[in-house]
PDB file of N, CA and C in Angstrom:
ATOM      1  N   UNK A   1      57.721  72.749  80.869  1.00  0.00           N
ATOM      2  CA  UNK A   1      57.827  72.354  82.249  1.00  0.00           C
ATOM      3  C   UNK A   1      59.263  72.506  82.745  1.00  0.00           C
ATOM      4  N   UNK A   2      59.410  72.975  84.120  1.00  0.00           N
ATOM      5  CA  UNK A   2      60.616  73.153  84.765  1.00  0.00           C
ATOM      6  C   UNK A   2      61.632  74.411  84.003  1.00  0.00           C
ATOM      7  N   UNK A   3      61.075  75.047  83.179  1.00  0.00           N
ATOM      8  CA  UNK A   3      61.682  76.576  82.830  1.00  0.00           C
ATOM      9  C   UNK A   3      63.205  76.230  82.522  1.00  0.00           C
ATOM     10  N   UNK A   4      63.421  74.993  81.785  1.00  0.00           N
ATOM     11  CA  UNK A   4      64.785  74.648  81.004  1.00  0.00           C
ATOM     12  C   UNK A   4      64.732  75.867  80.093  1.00  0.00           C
ATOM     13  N   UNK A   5      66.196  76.044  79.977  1.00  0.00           N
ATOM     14  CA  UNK A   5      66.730  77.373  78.818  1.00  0.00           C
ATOM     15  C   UNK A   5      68.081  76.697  77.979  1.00  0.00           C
ATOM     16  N   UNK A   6      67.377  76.290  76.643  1.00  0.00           N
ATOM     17  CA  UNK A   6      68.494  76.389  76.030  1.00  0.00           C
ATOM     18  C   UNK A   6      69.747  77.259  75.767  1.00  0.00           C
ATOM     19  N   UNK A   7      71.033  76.403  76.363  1.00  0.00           N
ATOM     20  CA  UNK A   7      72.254  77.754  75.832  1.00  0.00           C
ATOM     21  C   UNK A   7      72.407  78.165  74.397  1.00  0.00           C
ATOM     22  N   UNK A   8      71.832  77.330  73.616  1.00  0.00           N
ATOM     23  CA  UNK A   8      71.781  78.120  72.649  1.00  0.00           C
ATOM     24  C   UNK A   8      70.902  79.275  71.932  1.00  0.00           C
ATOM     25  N   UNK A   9      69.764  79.307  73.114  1.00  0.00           N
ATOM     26  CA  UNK A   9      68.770  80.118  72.956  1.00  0.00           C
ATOM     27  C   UNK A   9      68.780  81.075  72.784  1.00  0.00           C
ATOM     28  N   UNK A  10      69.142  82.185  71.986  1.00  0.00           N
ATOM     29  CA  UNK A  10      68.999  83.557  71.762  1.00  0.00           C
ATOM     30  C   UNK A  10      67.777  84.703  71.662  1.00  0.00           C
ATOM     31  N   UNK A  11      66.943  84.224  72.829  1.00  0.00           N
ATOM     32  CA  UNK A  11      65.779  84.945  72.825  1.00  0.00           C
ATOM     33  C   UNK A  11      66.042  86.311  73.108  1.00  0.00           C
ATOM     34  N   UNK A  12      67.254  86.329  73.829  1.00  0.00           N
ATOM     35  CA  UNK A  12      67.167  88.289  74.173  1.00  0.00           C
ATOM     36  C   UNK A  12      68.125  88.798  73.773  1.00  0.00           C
ATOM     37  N   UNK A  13      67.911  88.529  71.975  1.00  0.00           N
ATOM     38  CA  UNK A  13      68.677  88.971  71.561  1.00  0.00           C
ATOM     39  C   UNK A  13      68.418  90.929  71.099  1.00  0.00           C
ATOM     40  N   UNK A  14      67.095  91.077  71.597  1.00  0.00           N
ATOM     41  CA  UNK A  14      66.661  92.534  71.407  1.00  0.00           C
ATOM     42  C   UNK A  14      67.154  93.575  72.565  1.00  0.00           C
ATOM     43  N   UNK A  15      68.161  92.835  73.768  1.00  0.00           N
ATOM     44  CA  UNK A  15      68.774  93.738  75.075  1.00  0.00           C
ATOM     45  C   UNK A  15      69.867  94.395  74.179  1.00  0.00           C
ATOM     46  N   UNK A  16      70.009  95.446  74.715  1.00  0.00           N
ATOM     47  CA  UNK A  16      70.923  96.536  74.371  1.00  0.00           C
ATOM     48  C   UNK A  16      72.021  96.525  75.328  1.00  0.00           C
ATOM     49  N   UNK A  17      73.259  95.670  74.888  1.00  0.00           N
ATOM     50  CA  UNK A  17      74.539  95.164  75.631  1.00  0.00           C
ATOM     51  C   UNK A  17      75.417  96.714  76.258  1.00  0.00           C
ATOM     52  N   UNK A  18      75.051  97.745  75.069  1.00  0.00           N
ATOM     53  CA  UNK A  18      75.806  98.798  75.219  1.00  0.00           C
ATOM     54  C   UNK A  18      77.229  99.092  74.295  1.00  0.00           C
ATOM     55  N   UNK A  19      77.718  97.683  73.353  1.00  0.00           N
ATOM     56  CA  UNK A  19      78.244  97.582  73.005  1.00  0.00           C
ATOM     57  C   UNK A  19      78.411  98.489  71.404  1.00  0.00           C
ATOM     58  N   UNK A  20      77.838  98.467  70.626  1.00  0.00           N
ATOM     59  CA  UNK A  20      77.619  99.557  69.810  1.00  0.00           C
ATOM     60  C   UNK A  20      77.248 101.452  70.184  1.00  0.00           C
ATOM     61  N   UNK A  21      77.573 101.161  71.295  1.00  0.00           N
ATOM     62  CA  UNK A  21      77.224 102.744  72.020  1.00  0.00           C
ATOM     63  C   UNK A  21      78.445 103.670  71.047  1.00  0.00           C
ATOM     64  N   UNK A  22      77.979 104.826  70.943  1.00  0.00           N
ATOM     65  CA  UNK A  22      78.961 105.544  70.078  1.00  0.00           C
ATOM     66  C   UNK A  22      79.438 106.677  71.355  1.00  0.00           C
ATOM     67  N   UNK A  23      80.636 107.160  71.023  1.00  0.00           N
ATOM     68  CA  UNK A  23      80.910 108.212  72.600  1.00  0.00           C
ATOM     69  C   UNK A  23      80.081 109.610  72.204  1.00  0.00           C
ATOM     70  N   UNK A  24      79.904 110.385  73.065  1.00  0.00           N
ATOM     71  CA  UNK A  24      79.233 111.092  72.898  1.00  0.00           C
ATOM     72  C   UNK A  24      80.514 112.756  73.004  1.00  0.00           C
ATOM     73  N   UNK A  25      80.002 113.772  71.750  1.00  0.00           N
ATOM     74  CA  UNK A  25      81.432 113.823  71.407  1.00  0.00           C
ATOM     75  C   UNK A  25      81.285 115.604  71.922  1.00  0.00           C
ATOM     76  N   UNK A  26      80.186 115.827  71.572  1.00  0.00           N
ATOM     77  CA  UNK A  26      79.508 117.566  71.629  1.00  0.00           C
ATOM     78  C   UNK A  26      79.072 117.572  73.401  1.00  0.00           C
ATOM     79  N   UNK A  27      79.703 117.187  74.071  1.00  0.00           N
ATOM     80  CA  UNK A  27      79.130 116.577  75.503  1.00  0.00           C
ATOM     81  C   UNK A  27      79.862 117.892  76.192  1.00  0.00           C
ATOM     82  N   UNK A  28      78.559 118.420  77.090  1.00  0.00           N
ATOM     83  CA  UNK A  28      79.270 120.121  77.621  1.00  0.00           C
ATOM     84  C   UNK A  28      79.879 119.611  79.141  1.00  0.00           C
ATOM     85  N   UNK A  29      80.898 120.376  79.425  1.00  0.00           N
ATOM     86  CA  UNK A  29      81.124 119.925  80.920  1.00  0.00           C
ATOM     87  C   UNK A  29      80.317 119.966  81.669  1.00  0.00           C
ATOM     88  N   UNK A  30      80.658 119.309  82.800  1.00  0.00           N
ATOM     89  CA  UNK A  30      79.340 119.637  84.172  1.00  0.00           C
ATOM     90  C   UNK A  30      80.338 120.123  85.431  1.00  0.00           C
ATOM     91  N   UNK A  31      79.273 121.066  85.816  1.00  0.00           N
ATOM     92  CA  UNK A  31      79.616 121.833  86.519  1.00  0.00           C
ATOM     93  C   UNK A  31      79.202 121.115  87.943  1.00  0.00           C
ATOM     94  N   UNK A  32      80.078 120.904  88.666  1.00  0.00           N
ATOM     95  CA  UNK A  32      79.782 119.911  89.870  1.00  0.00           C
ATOM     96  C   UNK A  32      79.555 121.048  91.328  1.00  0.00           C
ATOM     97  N   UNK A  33      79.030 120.563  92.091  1.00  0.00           N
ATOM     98  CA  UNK A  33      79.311 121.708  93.547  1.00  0.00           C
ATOM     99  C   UNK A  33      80.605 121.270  93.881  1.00  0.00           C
ATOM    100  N   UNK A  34      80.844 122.354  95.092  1.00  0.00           N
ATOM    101  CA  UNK A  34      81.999 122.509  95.819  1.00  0.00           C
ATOM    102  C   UNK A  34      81.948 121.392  97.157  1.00  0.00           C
ATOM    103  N   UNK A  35      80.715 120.216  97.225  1.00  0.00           N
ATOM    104  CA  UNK A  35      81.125 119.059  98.207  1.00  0.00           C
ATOM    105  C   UNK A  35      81.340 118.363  97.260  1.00  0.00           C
ATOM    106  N   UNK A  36      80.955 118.337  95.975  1.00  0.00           N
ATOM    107  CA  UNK A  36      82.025 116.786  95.132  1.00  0.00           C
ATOM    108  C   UNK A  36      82.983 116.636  95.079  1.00  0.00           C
ATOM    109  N   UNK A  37      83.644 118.499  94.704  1.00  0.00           N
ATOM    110  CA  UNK A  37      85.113 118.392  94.852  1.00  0.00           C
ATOM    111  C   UNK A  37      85.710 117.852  95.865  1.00  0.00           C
ATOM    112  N   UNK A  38      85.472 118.911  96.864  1.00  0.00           N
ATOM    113  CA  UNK A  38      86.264 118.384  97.894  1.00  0.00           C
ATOM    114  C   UNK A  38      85.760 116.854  98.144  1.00  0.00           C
ATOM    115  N   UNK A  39      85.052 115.952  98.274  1.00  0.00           N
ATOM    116  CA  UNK A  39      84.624 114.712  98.463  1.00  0.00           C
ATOM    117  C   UNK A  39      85.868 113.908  97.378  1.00  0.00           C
ATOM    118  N   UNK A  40      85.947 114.142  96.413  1.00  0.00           N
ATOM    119  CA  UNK A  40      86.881 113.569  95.795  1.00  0.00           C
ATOM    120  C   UNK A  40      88.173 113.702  96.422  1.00  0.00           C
ATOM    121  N   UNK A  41      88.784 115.160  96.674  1.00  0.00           N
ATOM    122  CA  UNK A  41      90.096 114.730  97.355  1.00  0.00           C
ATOM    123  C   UNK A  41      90.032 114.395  98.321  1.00  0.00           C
ATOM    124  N   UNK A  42      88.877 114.052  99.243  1.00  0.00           N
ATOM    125  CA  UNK A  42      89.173 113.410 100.267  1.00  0.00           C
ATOM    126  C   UNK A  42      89.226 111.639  99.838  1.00  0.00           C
ATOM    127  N   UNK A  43      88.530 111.403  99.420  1.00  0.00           N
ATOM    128  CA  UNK A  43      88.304 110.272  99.042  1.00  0.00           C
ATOM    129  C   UNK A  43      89.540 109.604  97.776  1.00  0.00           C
ATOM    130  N   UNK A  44      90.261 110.446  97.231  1.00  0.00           N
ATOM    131  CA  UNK A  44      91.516 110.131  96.906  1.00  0.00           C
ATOM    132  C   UNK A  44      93.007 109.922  97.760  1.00  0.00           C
ATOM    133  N   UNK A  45      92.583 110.835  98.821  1.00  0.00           N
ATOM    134  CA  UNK A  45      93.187 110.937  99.824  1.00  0.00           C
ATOM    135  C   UNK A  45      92.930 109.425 100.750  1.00  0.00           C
ATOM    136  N   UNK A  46      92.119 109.267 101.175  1.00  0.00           N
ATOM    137  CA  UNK A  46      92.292 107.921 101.581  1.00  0.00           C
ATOM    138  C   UNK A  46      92.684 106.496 101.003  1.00  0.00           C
ATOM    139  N   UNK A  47      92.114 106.750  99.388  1.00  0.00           N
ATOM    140  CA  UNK A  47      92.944 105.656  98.648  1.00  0.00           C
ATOM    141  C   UNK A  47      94.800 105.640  98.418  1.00  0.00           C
ATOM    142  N   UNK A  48      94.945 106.808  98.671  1.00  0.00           N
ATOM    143  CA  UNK A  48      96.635 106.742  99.004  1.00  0.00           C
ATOM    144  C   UNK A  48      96.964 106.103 100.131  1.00  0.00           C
ATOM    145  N   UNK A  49      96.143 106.413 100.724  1.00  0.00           N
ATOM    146  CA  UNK A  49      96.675 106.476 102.326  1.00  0.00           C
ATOM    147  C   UNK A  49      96.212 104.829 102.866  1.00  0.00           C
ATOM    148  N   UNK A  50      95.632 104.261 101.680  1.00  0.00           N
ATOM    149  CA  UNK A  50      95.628 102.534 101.949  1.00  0.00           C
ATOM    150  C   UNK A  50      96.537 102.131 101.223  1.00  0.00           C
ATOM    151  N   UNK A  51      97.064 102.751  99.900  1.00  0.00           N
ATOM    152  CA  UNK A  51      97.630 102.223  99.431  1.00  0.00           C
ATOM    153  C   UNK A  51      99.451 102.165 100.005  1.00  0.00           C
ATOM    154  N   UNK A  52      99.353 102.993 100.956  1.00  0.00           N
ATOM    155  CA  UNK A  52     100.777 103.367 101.472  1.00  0.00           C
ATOM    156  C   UNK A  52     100.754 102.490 102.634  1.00  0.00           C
ATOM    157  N   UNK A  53      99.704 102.239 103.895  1.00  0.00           N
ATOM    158  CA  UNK A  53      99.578 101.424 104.371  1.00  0.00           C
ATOM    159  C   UNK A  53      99.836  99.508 104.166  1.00  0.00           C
ATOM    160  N   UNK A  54      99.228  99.545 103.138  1.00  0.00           N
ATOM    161  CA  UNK A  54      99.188  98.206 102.119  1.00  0.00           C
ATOM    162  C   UNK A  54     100.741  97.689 102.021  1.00  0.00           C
ATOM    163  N   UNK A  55     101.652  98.899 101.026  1.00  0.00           N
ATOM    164  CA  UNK A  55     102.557  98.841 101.213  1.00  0.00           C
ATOM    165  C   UNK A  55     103.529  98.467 102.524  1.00  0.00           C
ATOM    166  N   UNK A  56     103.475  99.560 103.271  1.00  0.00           N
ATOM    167  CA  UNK A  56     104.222  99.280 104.450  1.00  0.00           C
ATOM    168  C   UNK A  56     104.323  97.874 105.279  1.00  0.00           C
ATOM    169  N   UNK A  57     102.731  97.534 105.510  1.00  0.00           N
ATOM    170  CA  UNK A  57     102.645  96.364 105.689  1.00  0.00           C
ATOM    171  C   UNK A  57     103.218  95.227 104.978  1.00  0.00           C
ATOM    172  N   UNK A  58     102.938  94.867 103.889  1.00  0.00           N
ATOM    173  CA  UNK A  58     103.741  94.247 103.344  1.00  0.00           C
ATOM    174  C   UNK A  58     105.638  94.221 103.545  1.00  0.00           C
ATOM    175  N   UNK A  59     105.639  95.436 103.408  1.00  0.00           N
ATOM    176  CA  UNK A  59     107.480  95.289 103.530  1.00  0.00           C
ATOM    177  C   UNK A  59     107.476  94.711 104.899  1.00  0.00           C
ATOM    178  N   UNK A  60     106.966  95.273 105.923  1.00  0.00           N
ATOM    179  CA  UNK A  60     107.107  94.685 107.395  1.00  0.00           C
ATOM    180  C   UNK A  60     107.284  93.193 107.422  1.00  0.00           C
ATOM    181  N   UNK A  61     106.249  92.571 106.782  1.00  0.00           N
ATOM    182  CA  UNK A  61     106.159  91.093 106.655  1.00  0.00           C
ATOM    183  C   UNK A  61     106.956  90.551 106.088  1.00  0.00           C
ATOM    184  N   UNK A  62     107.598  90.941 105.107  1.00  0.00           N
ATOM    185  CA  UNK A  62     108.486  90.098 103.848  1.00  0.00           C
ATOM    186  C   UNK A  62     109.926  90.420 104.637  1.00  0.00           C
ATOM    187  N   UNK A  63     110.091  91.750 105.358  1.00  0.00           N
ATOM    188  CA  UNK A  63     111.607  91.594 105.857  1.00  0.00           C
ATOM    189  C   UNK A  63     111.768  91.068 107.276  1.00  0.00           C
ATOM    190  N   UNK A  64     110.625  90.313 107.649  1.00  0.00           N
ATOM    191  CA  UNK A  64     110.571  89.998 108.856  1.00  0.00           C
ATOM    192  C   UNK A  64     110.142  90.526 110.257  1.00  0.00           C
ATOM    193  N   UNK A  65     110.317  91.637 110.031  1.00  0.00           N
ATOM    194  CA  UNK A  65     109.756  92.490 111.225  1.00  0.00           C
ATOM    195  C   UNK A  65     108.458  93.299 111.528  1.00  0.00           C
ATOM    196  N   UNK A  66     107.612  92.501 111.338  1.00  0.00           N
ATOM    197  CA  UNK A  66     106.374  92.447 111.122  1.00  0.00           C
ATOM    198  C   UNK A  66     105.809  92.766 113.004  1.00  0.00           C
ATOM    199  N   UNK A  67     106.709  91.801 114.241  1.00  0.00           N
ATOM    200  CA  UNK A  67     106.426  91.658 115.221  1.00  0.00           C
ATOM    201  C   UNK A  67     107.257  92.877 115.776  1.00  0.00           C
ATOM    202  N   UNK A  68     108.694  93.447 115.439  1.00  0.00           N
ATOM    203  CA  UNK A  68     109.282  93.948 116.192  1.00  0.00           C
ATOM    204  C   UNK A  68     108.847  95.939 116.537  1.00  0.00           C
ATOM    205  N   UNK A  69     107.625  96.114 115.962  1.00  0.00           N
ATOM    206  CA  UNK A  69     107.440  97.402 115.917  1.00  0.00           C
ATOM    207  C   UNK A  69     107.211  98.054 117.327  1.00  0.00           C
ATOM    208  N   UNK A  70     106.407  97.176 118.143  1.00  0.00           N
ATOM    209  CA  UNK A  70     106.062  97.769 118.934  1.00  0.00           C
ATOM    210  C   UNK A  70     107.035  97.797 120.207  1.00  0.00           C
TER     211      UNK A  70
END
């Protein structure tokens, strides 16, 4: 009654955590299309381009002039 679970209960202990996974070593490249690529540098491209933002902002704030830009 009421679907109590002991913490010490190890009933699922037959799930496969992934943890004994071995790497896989004979593994052939993959050949991706020409929108992944480019999708990636774009999409790397914008993680710079927050991360430079991020930055900037920050310095603005910490040296005070956070208000005087405009």
């Amino acid at each position: 009654m009421g679907g109590h679970v002991d913490p010490g209960d190890d009933s699922r202990s037959d799930a496969d955590d992934g943890s004994d996974a071995e790497p896989v070593e004979d593994a052939e490249p993959v050949d991706h299309d020409p929108w992944y690529r480019w999708g990636r540098r774009v999409l790397y491209g914008e993680m710079l381009l927050a991360v430079v933002v991020t930055v900037f902002s920050l310095y603005t704030a910490l040296t005070g002039s956070a208000g005087v830009l405009v």
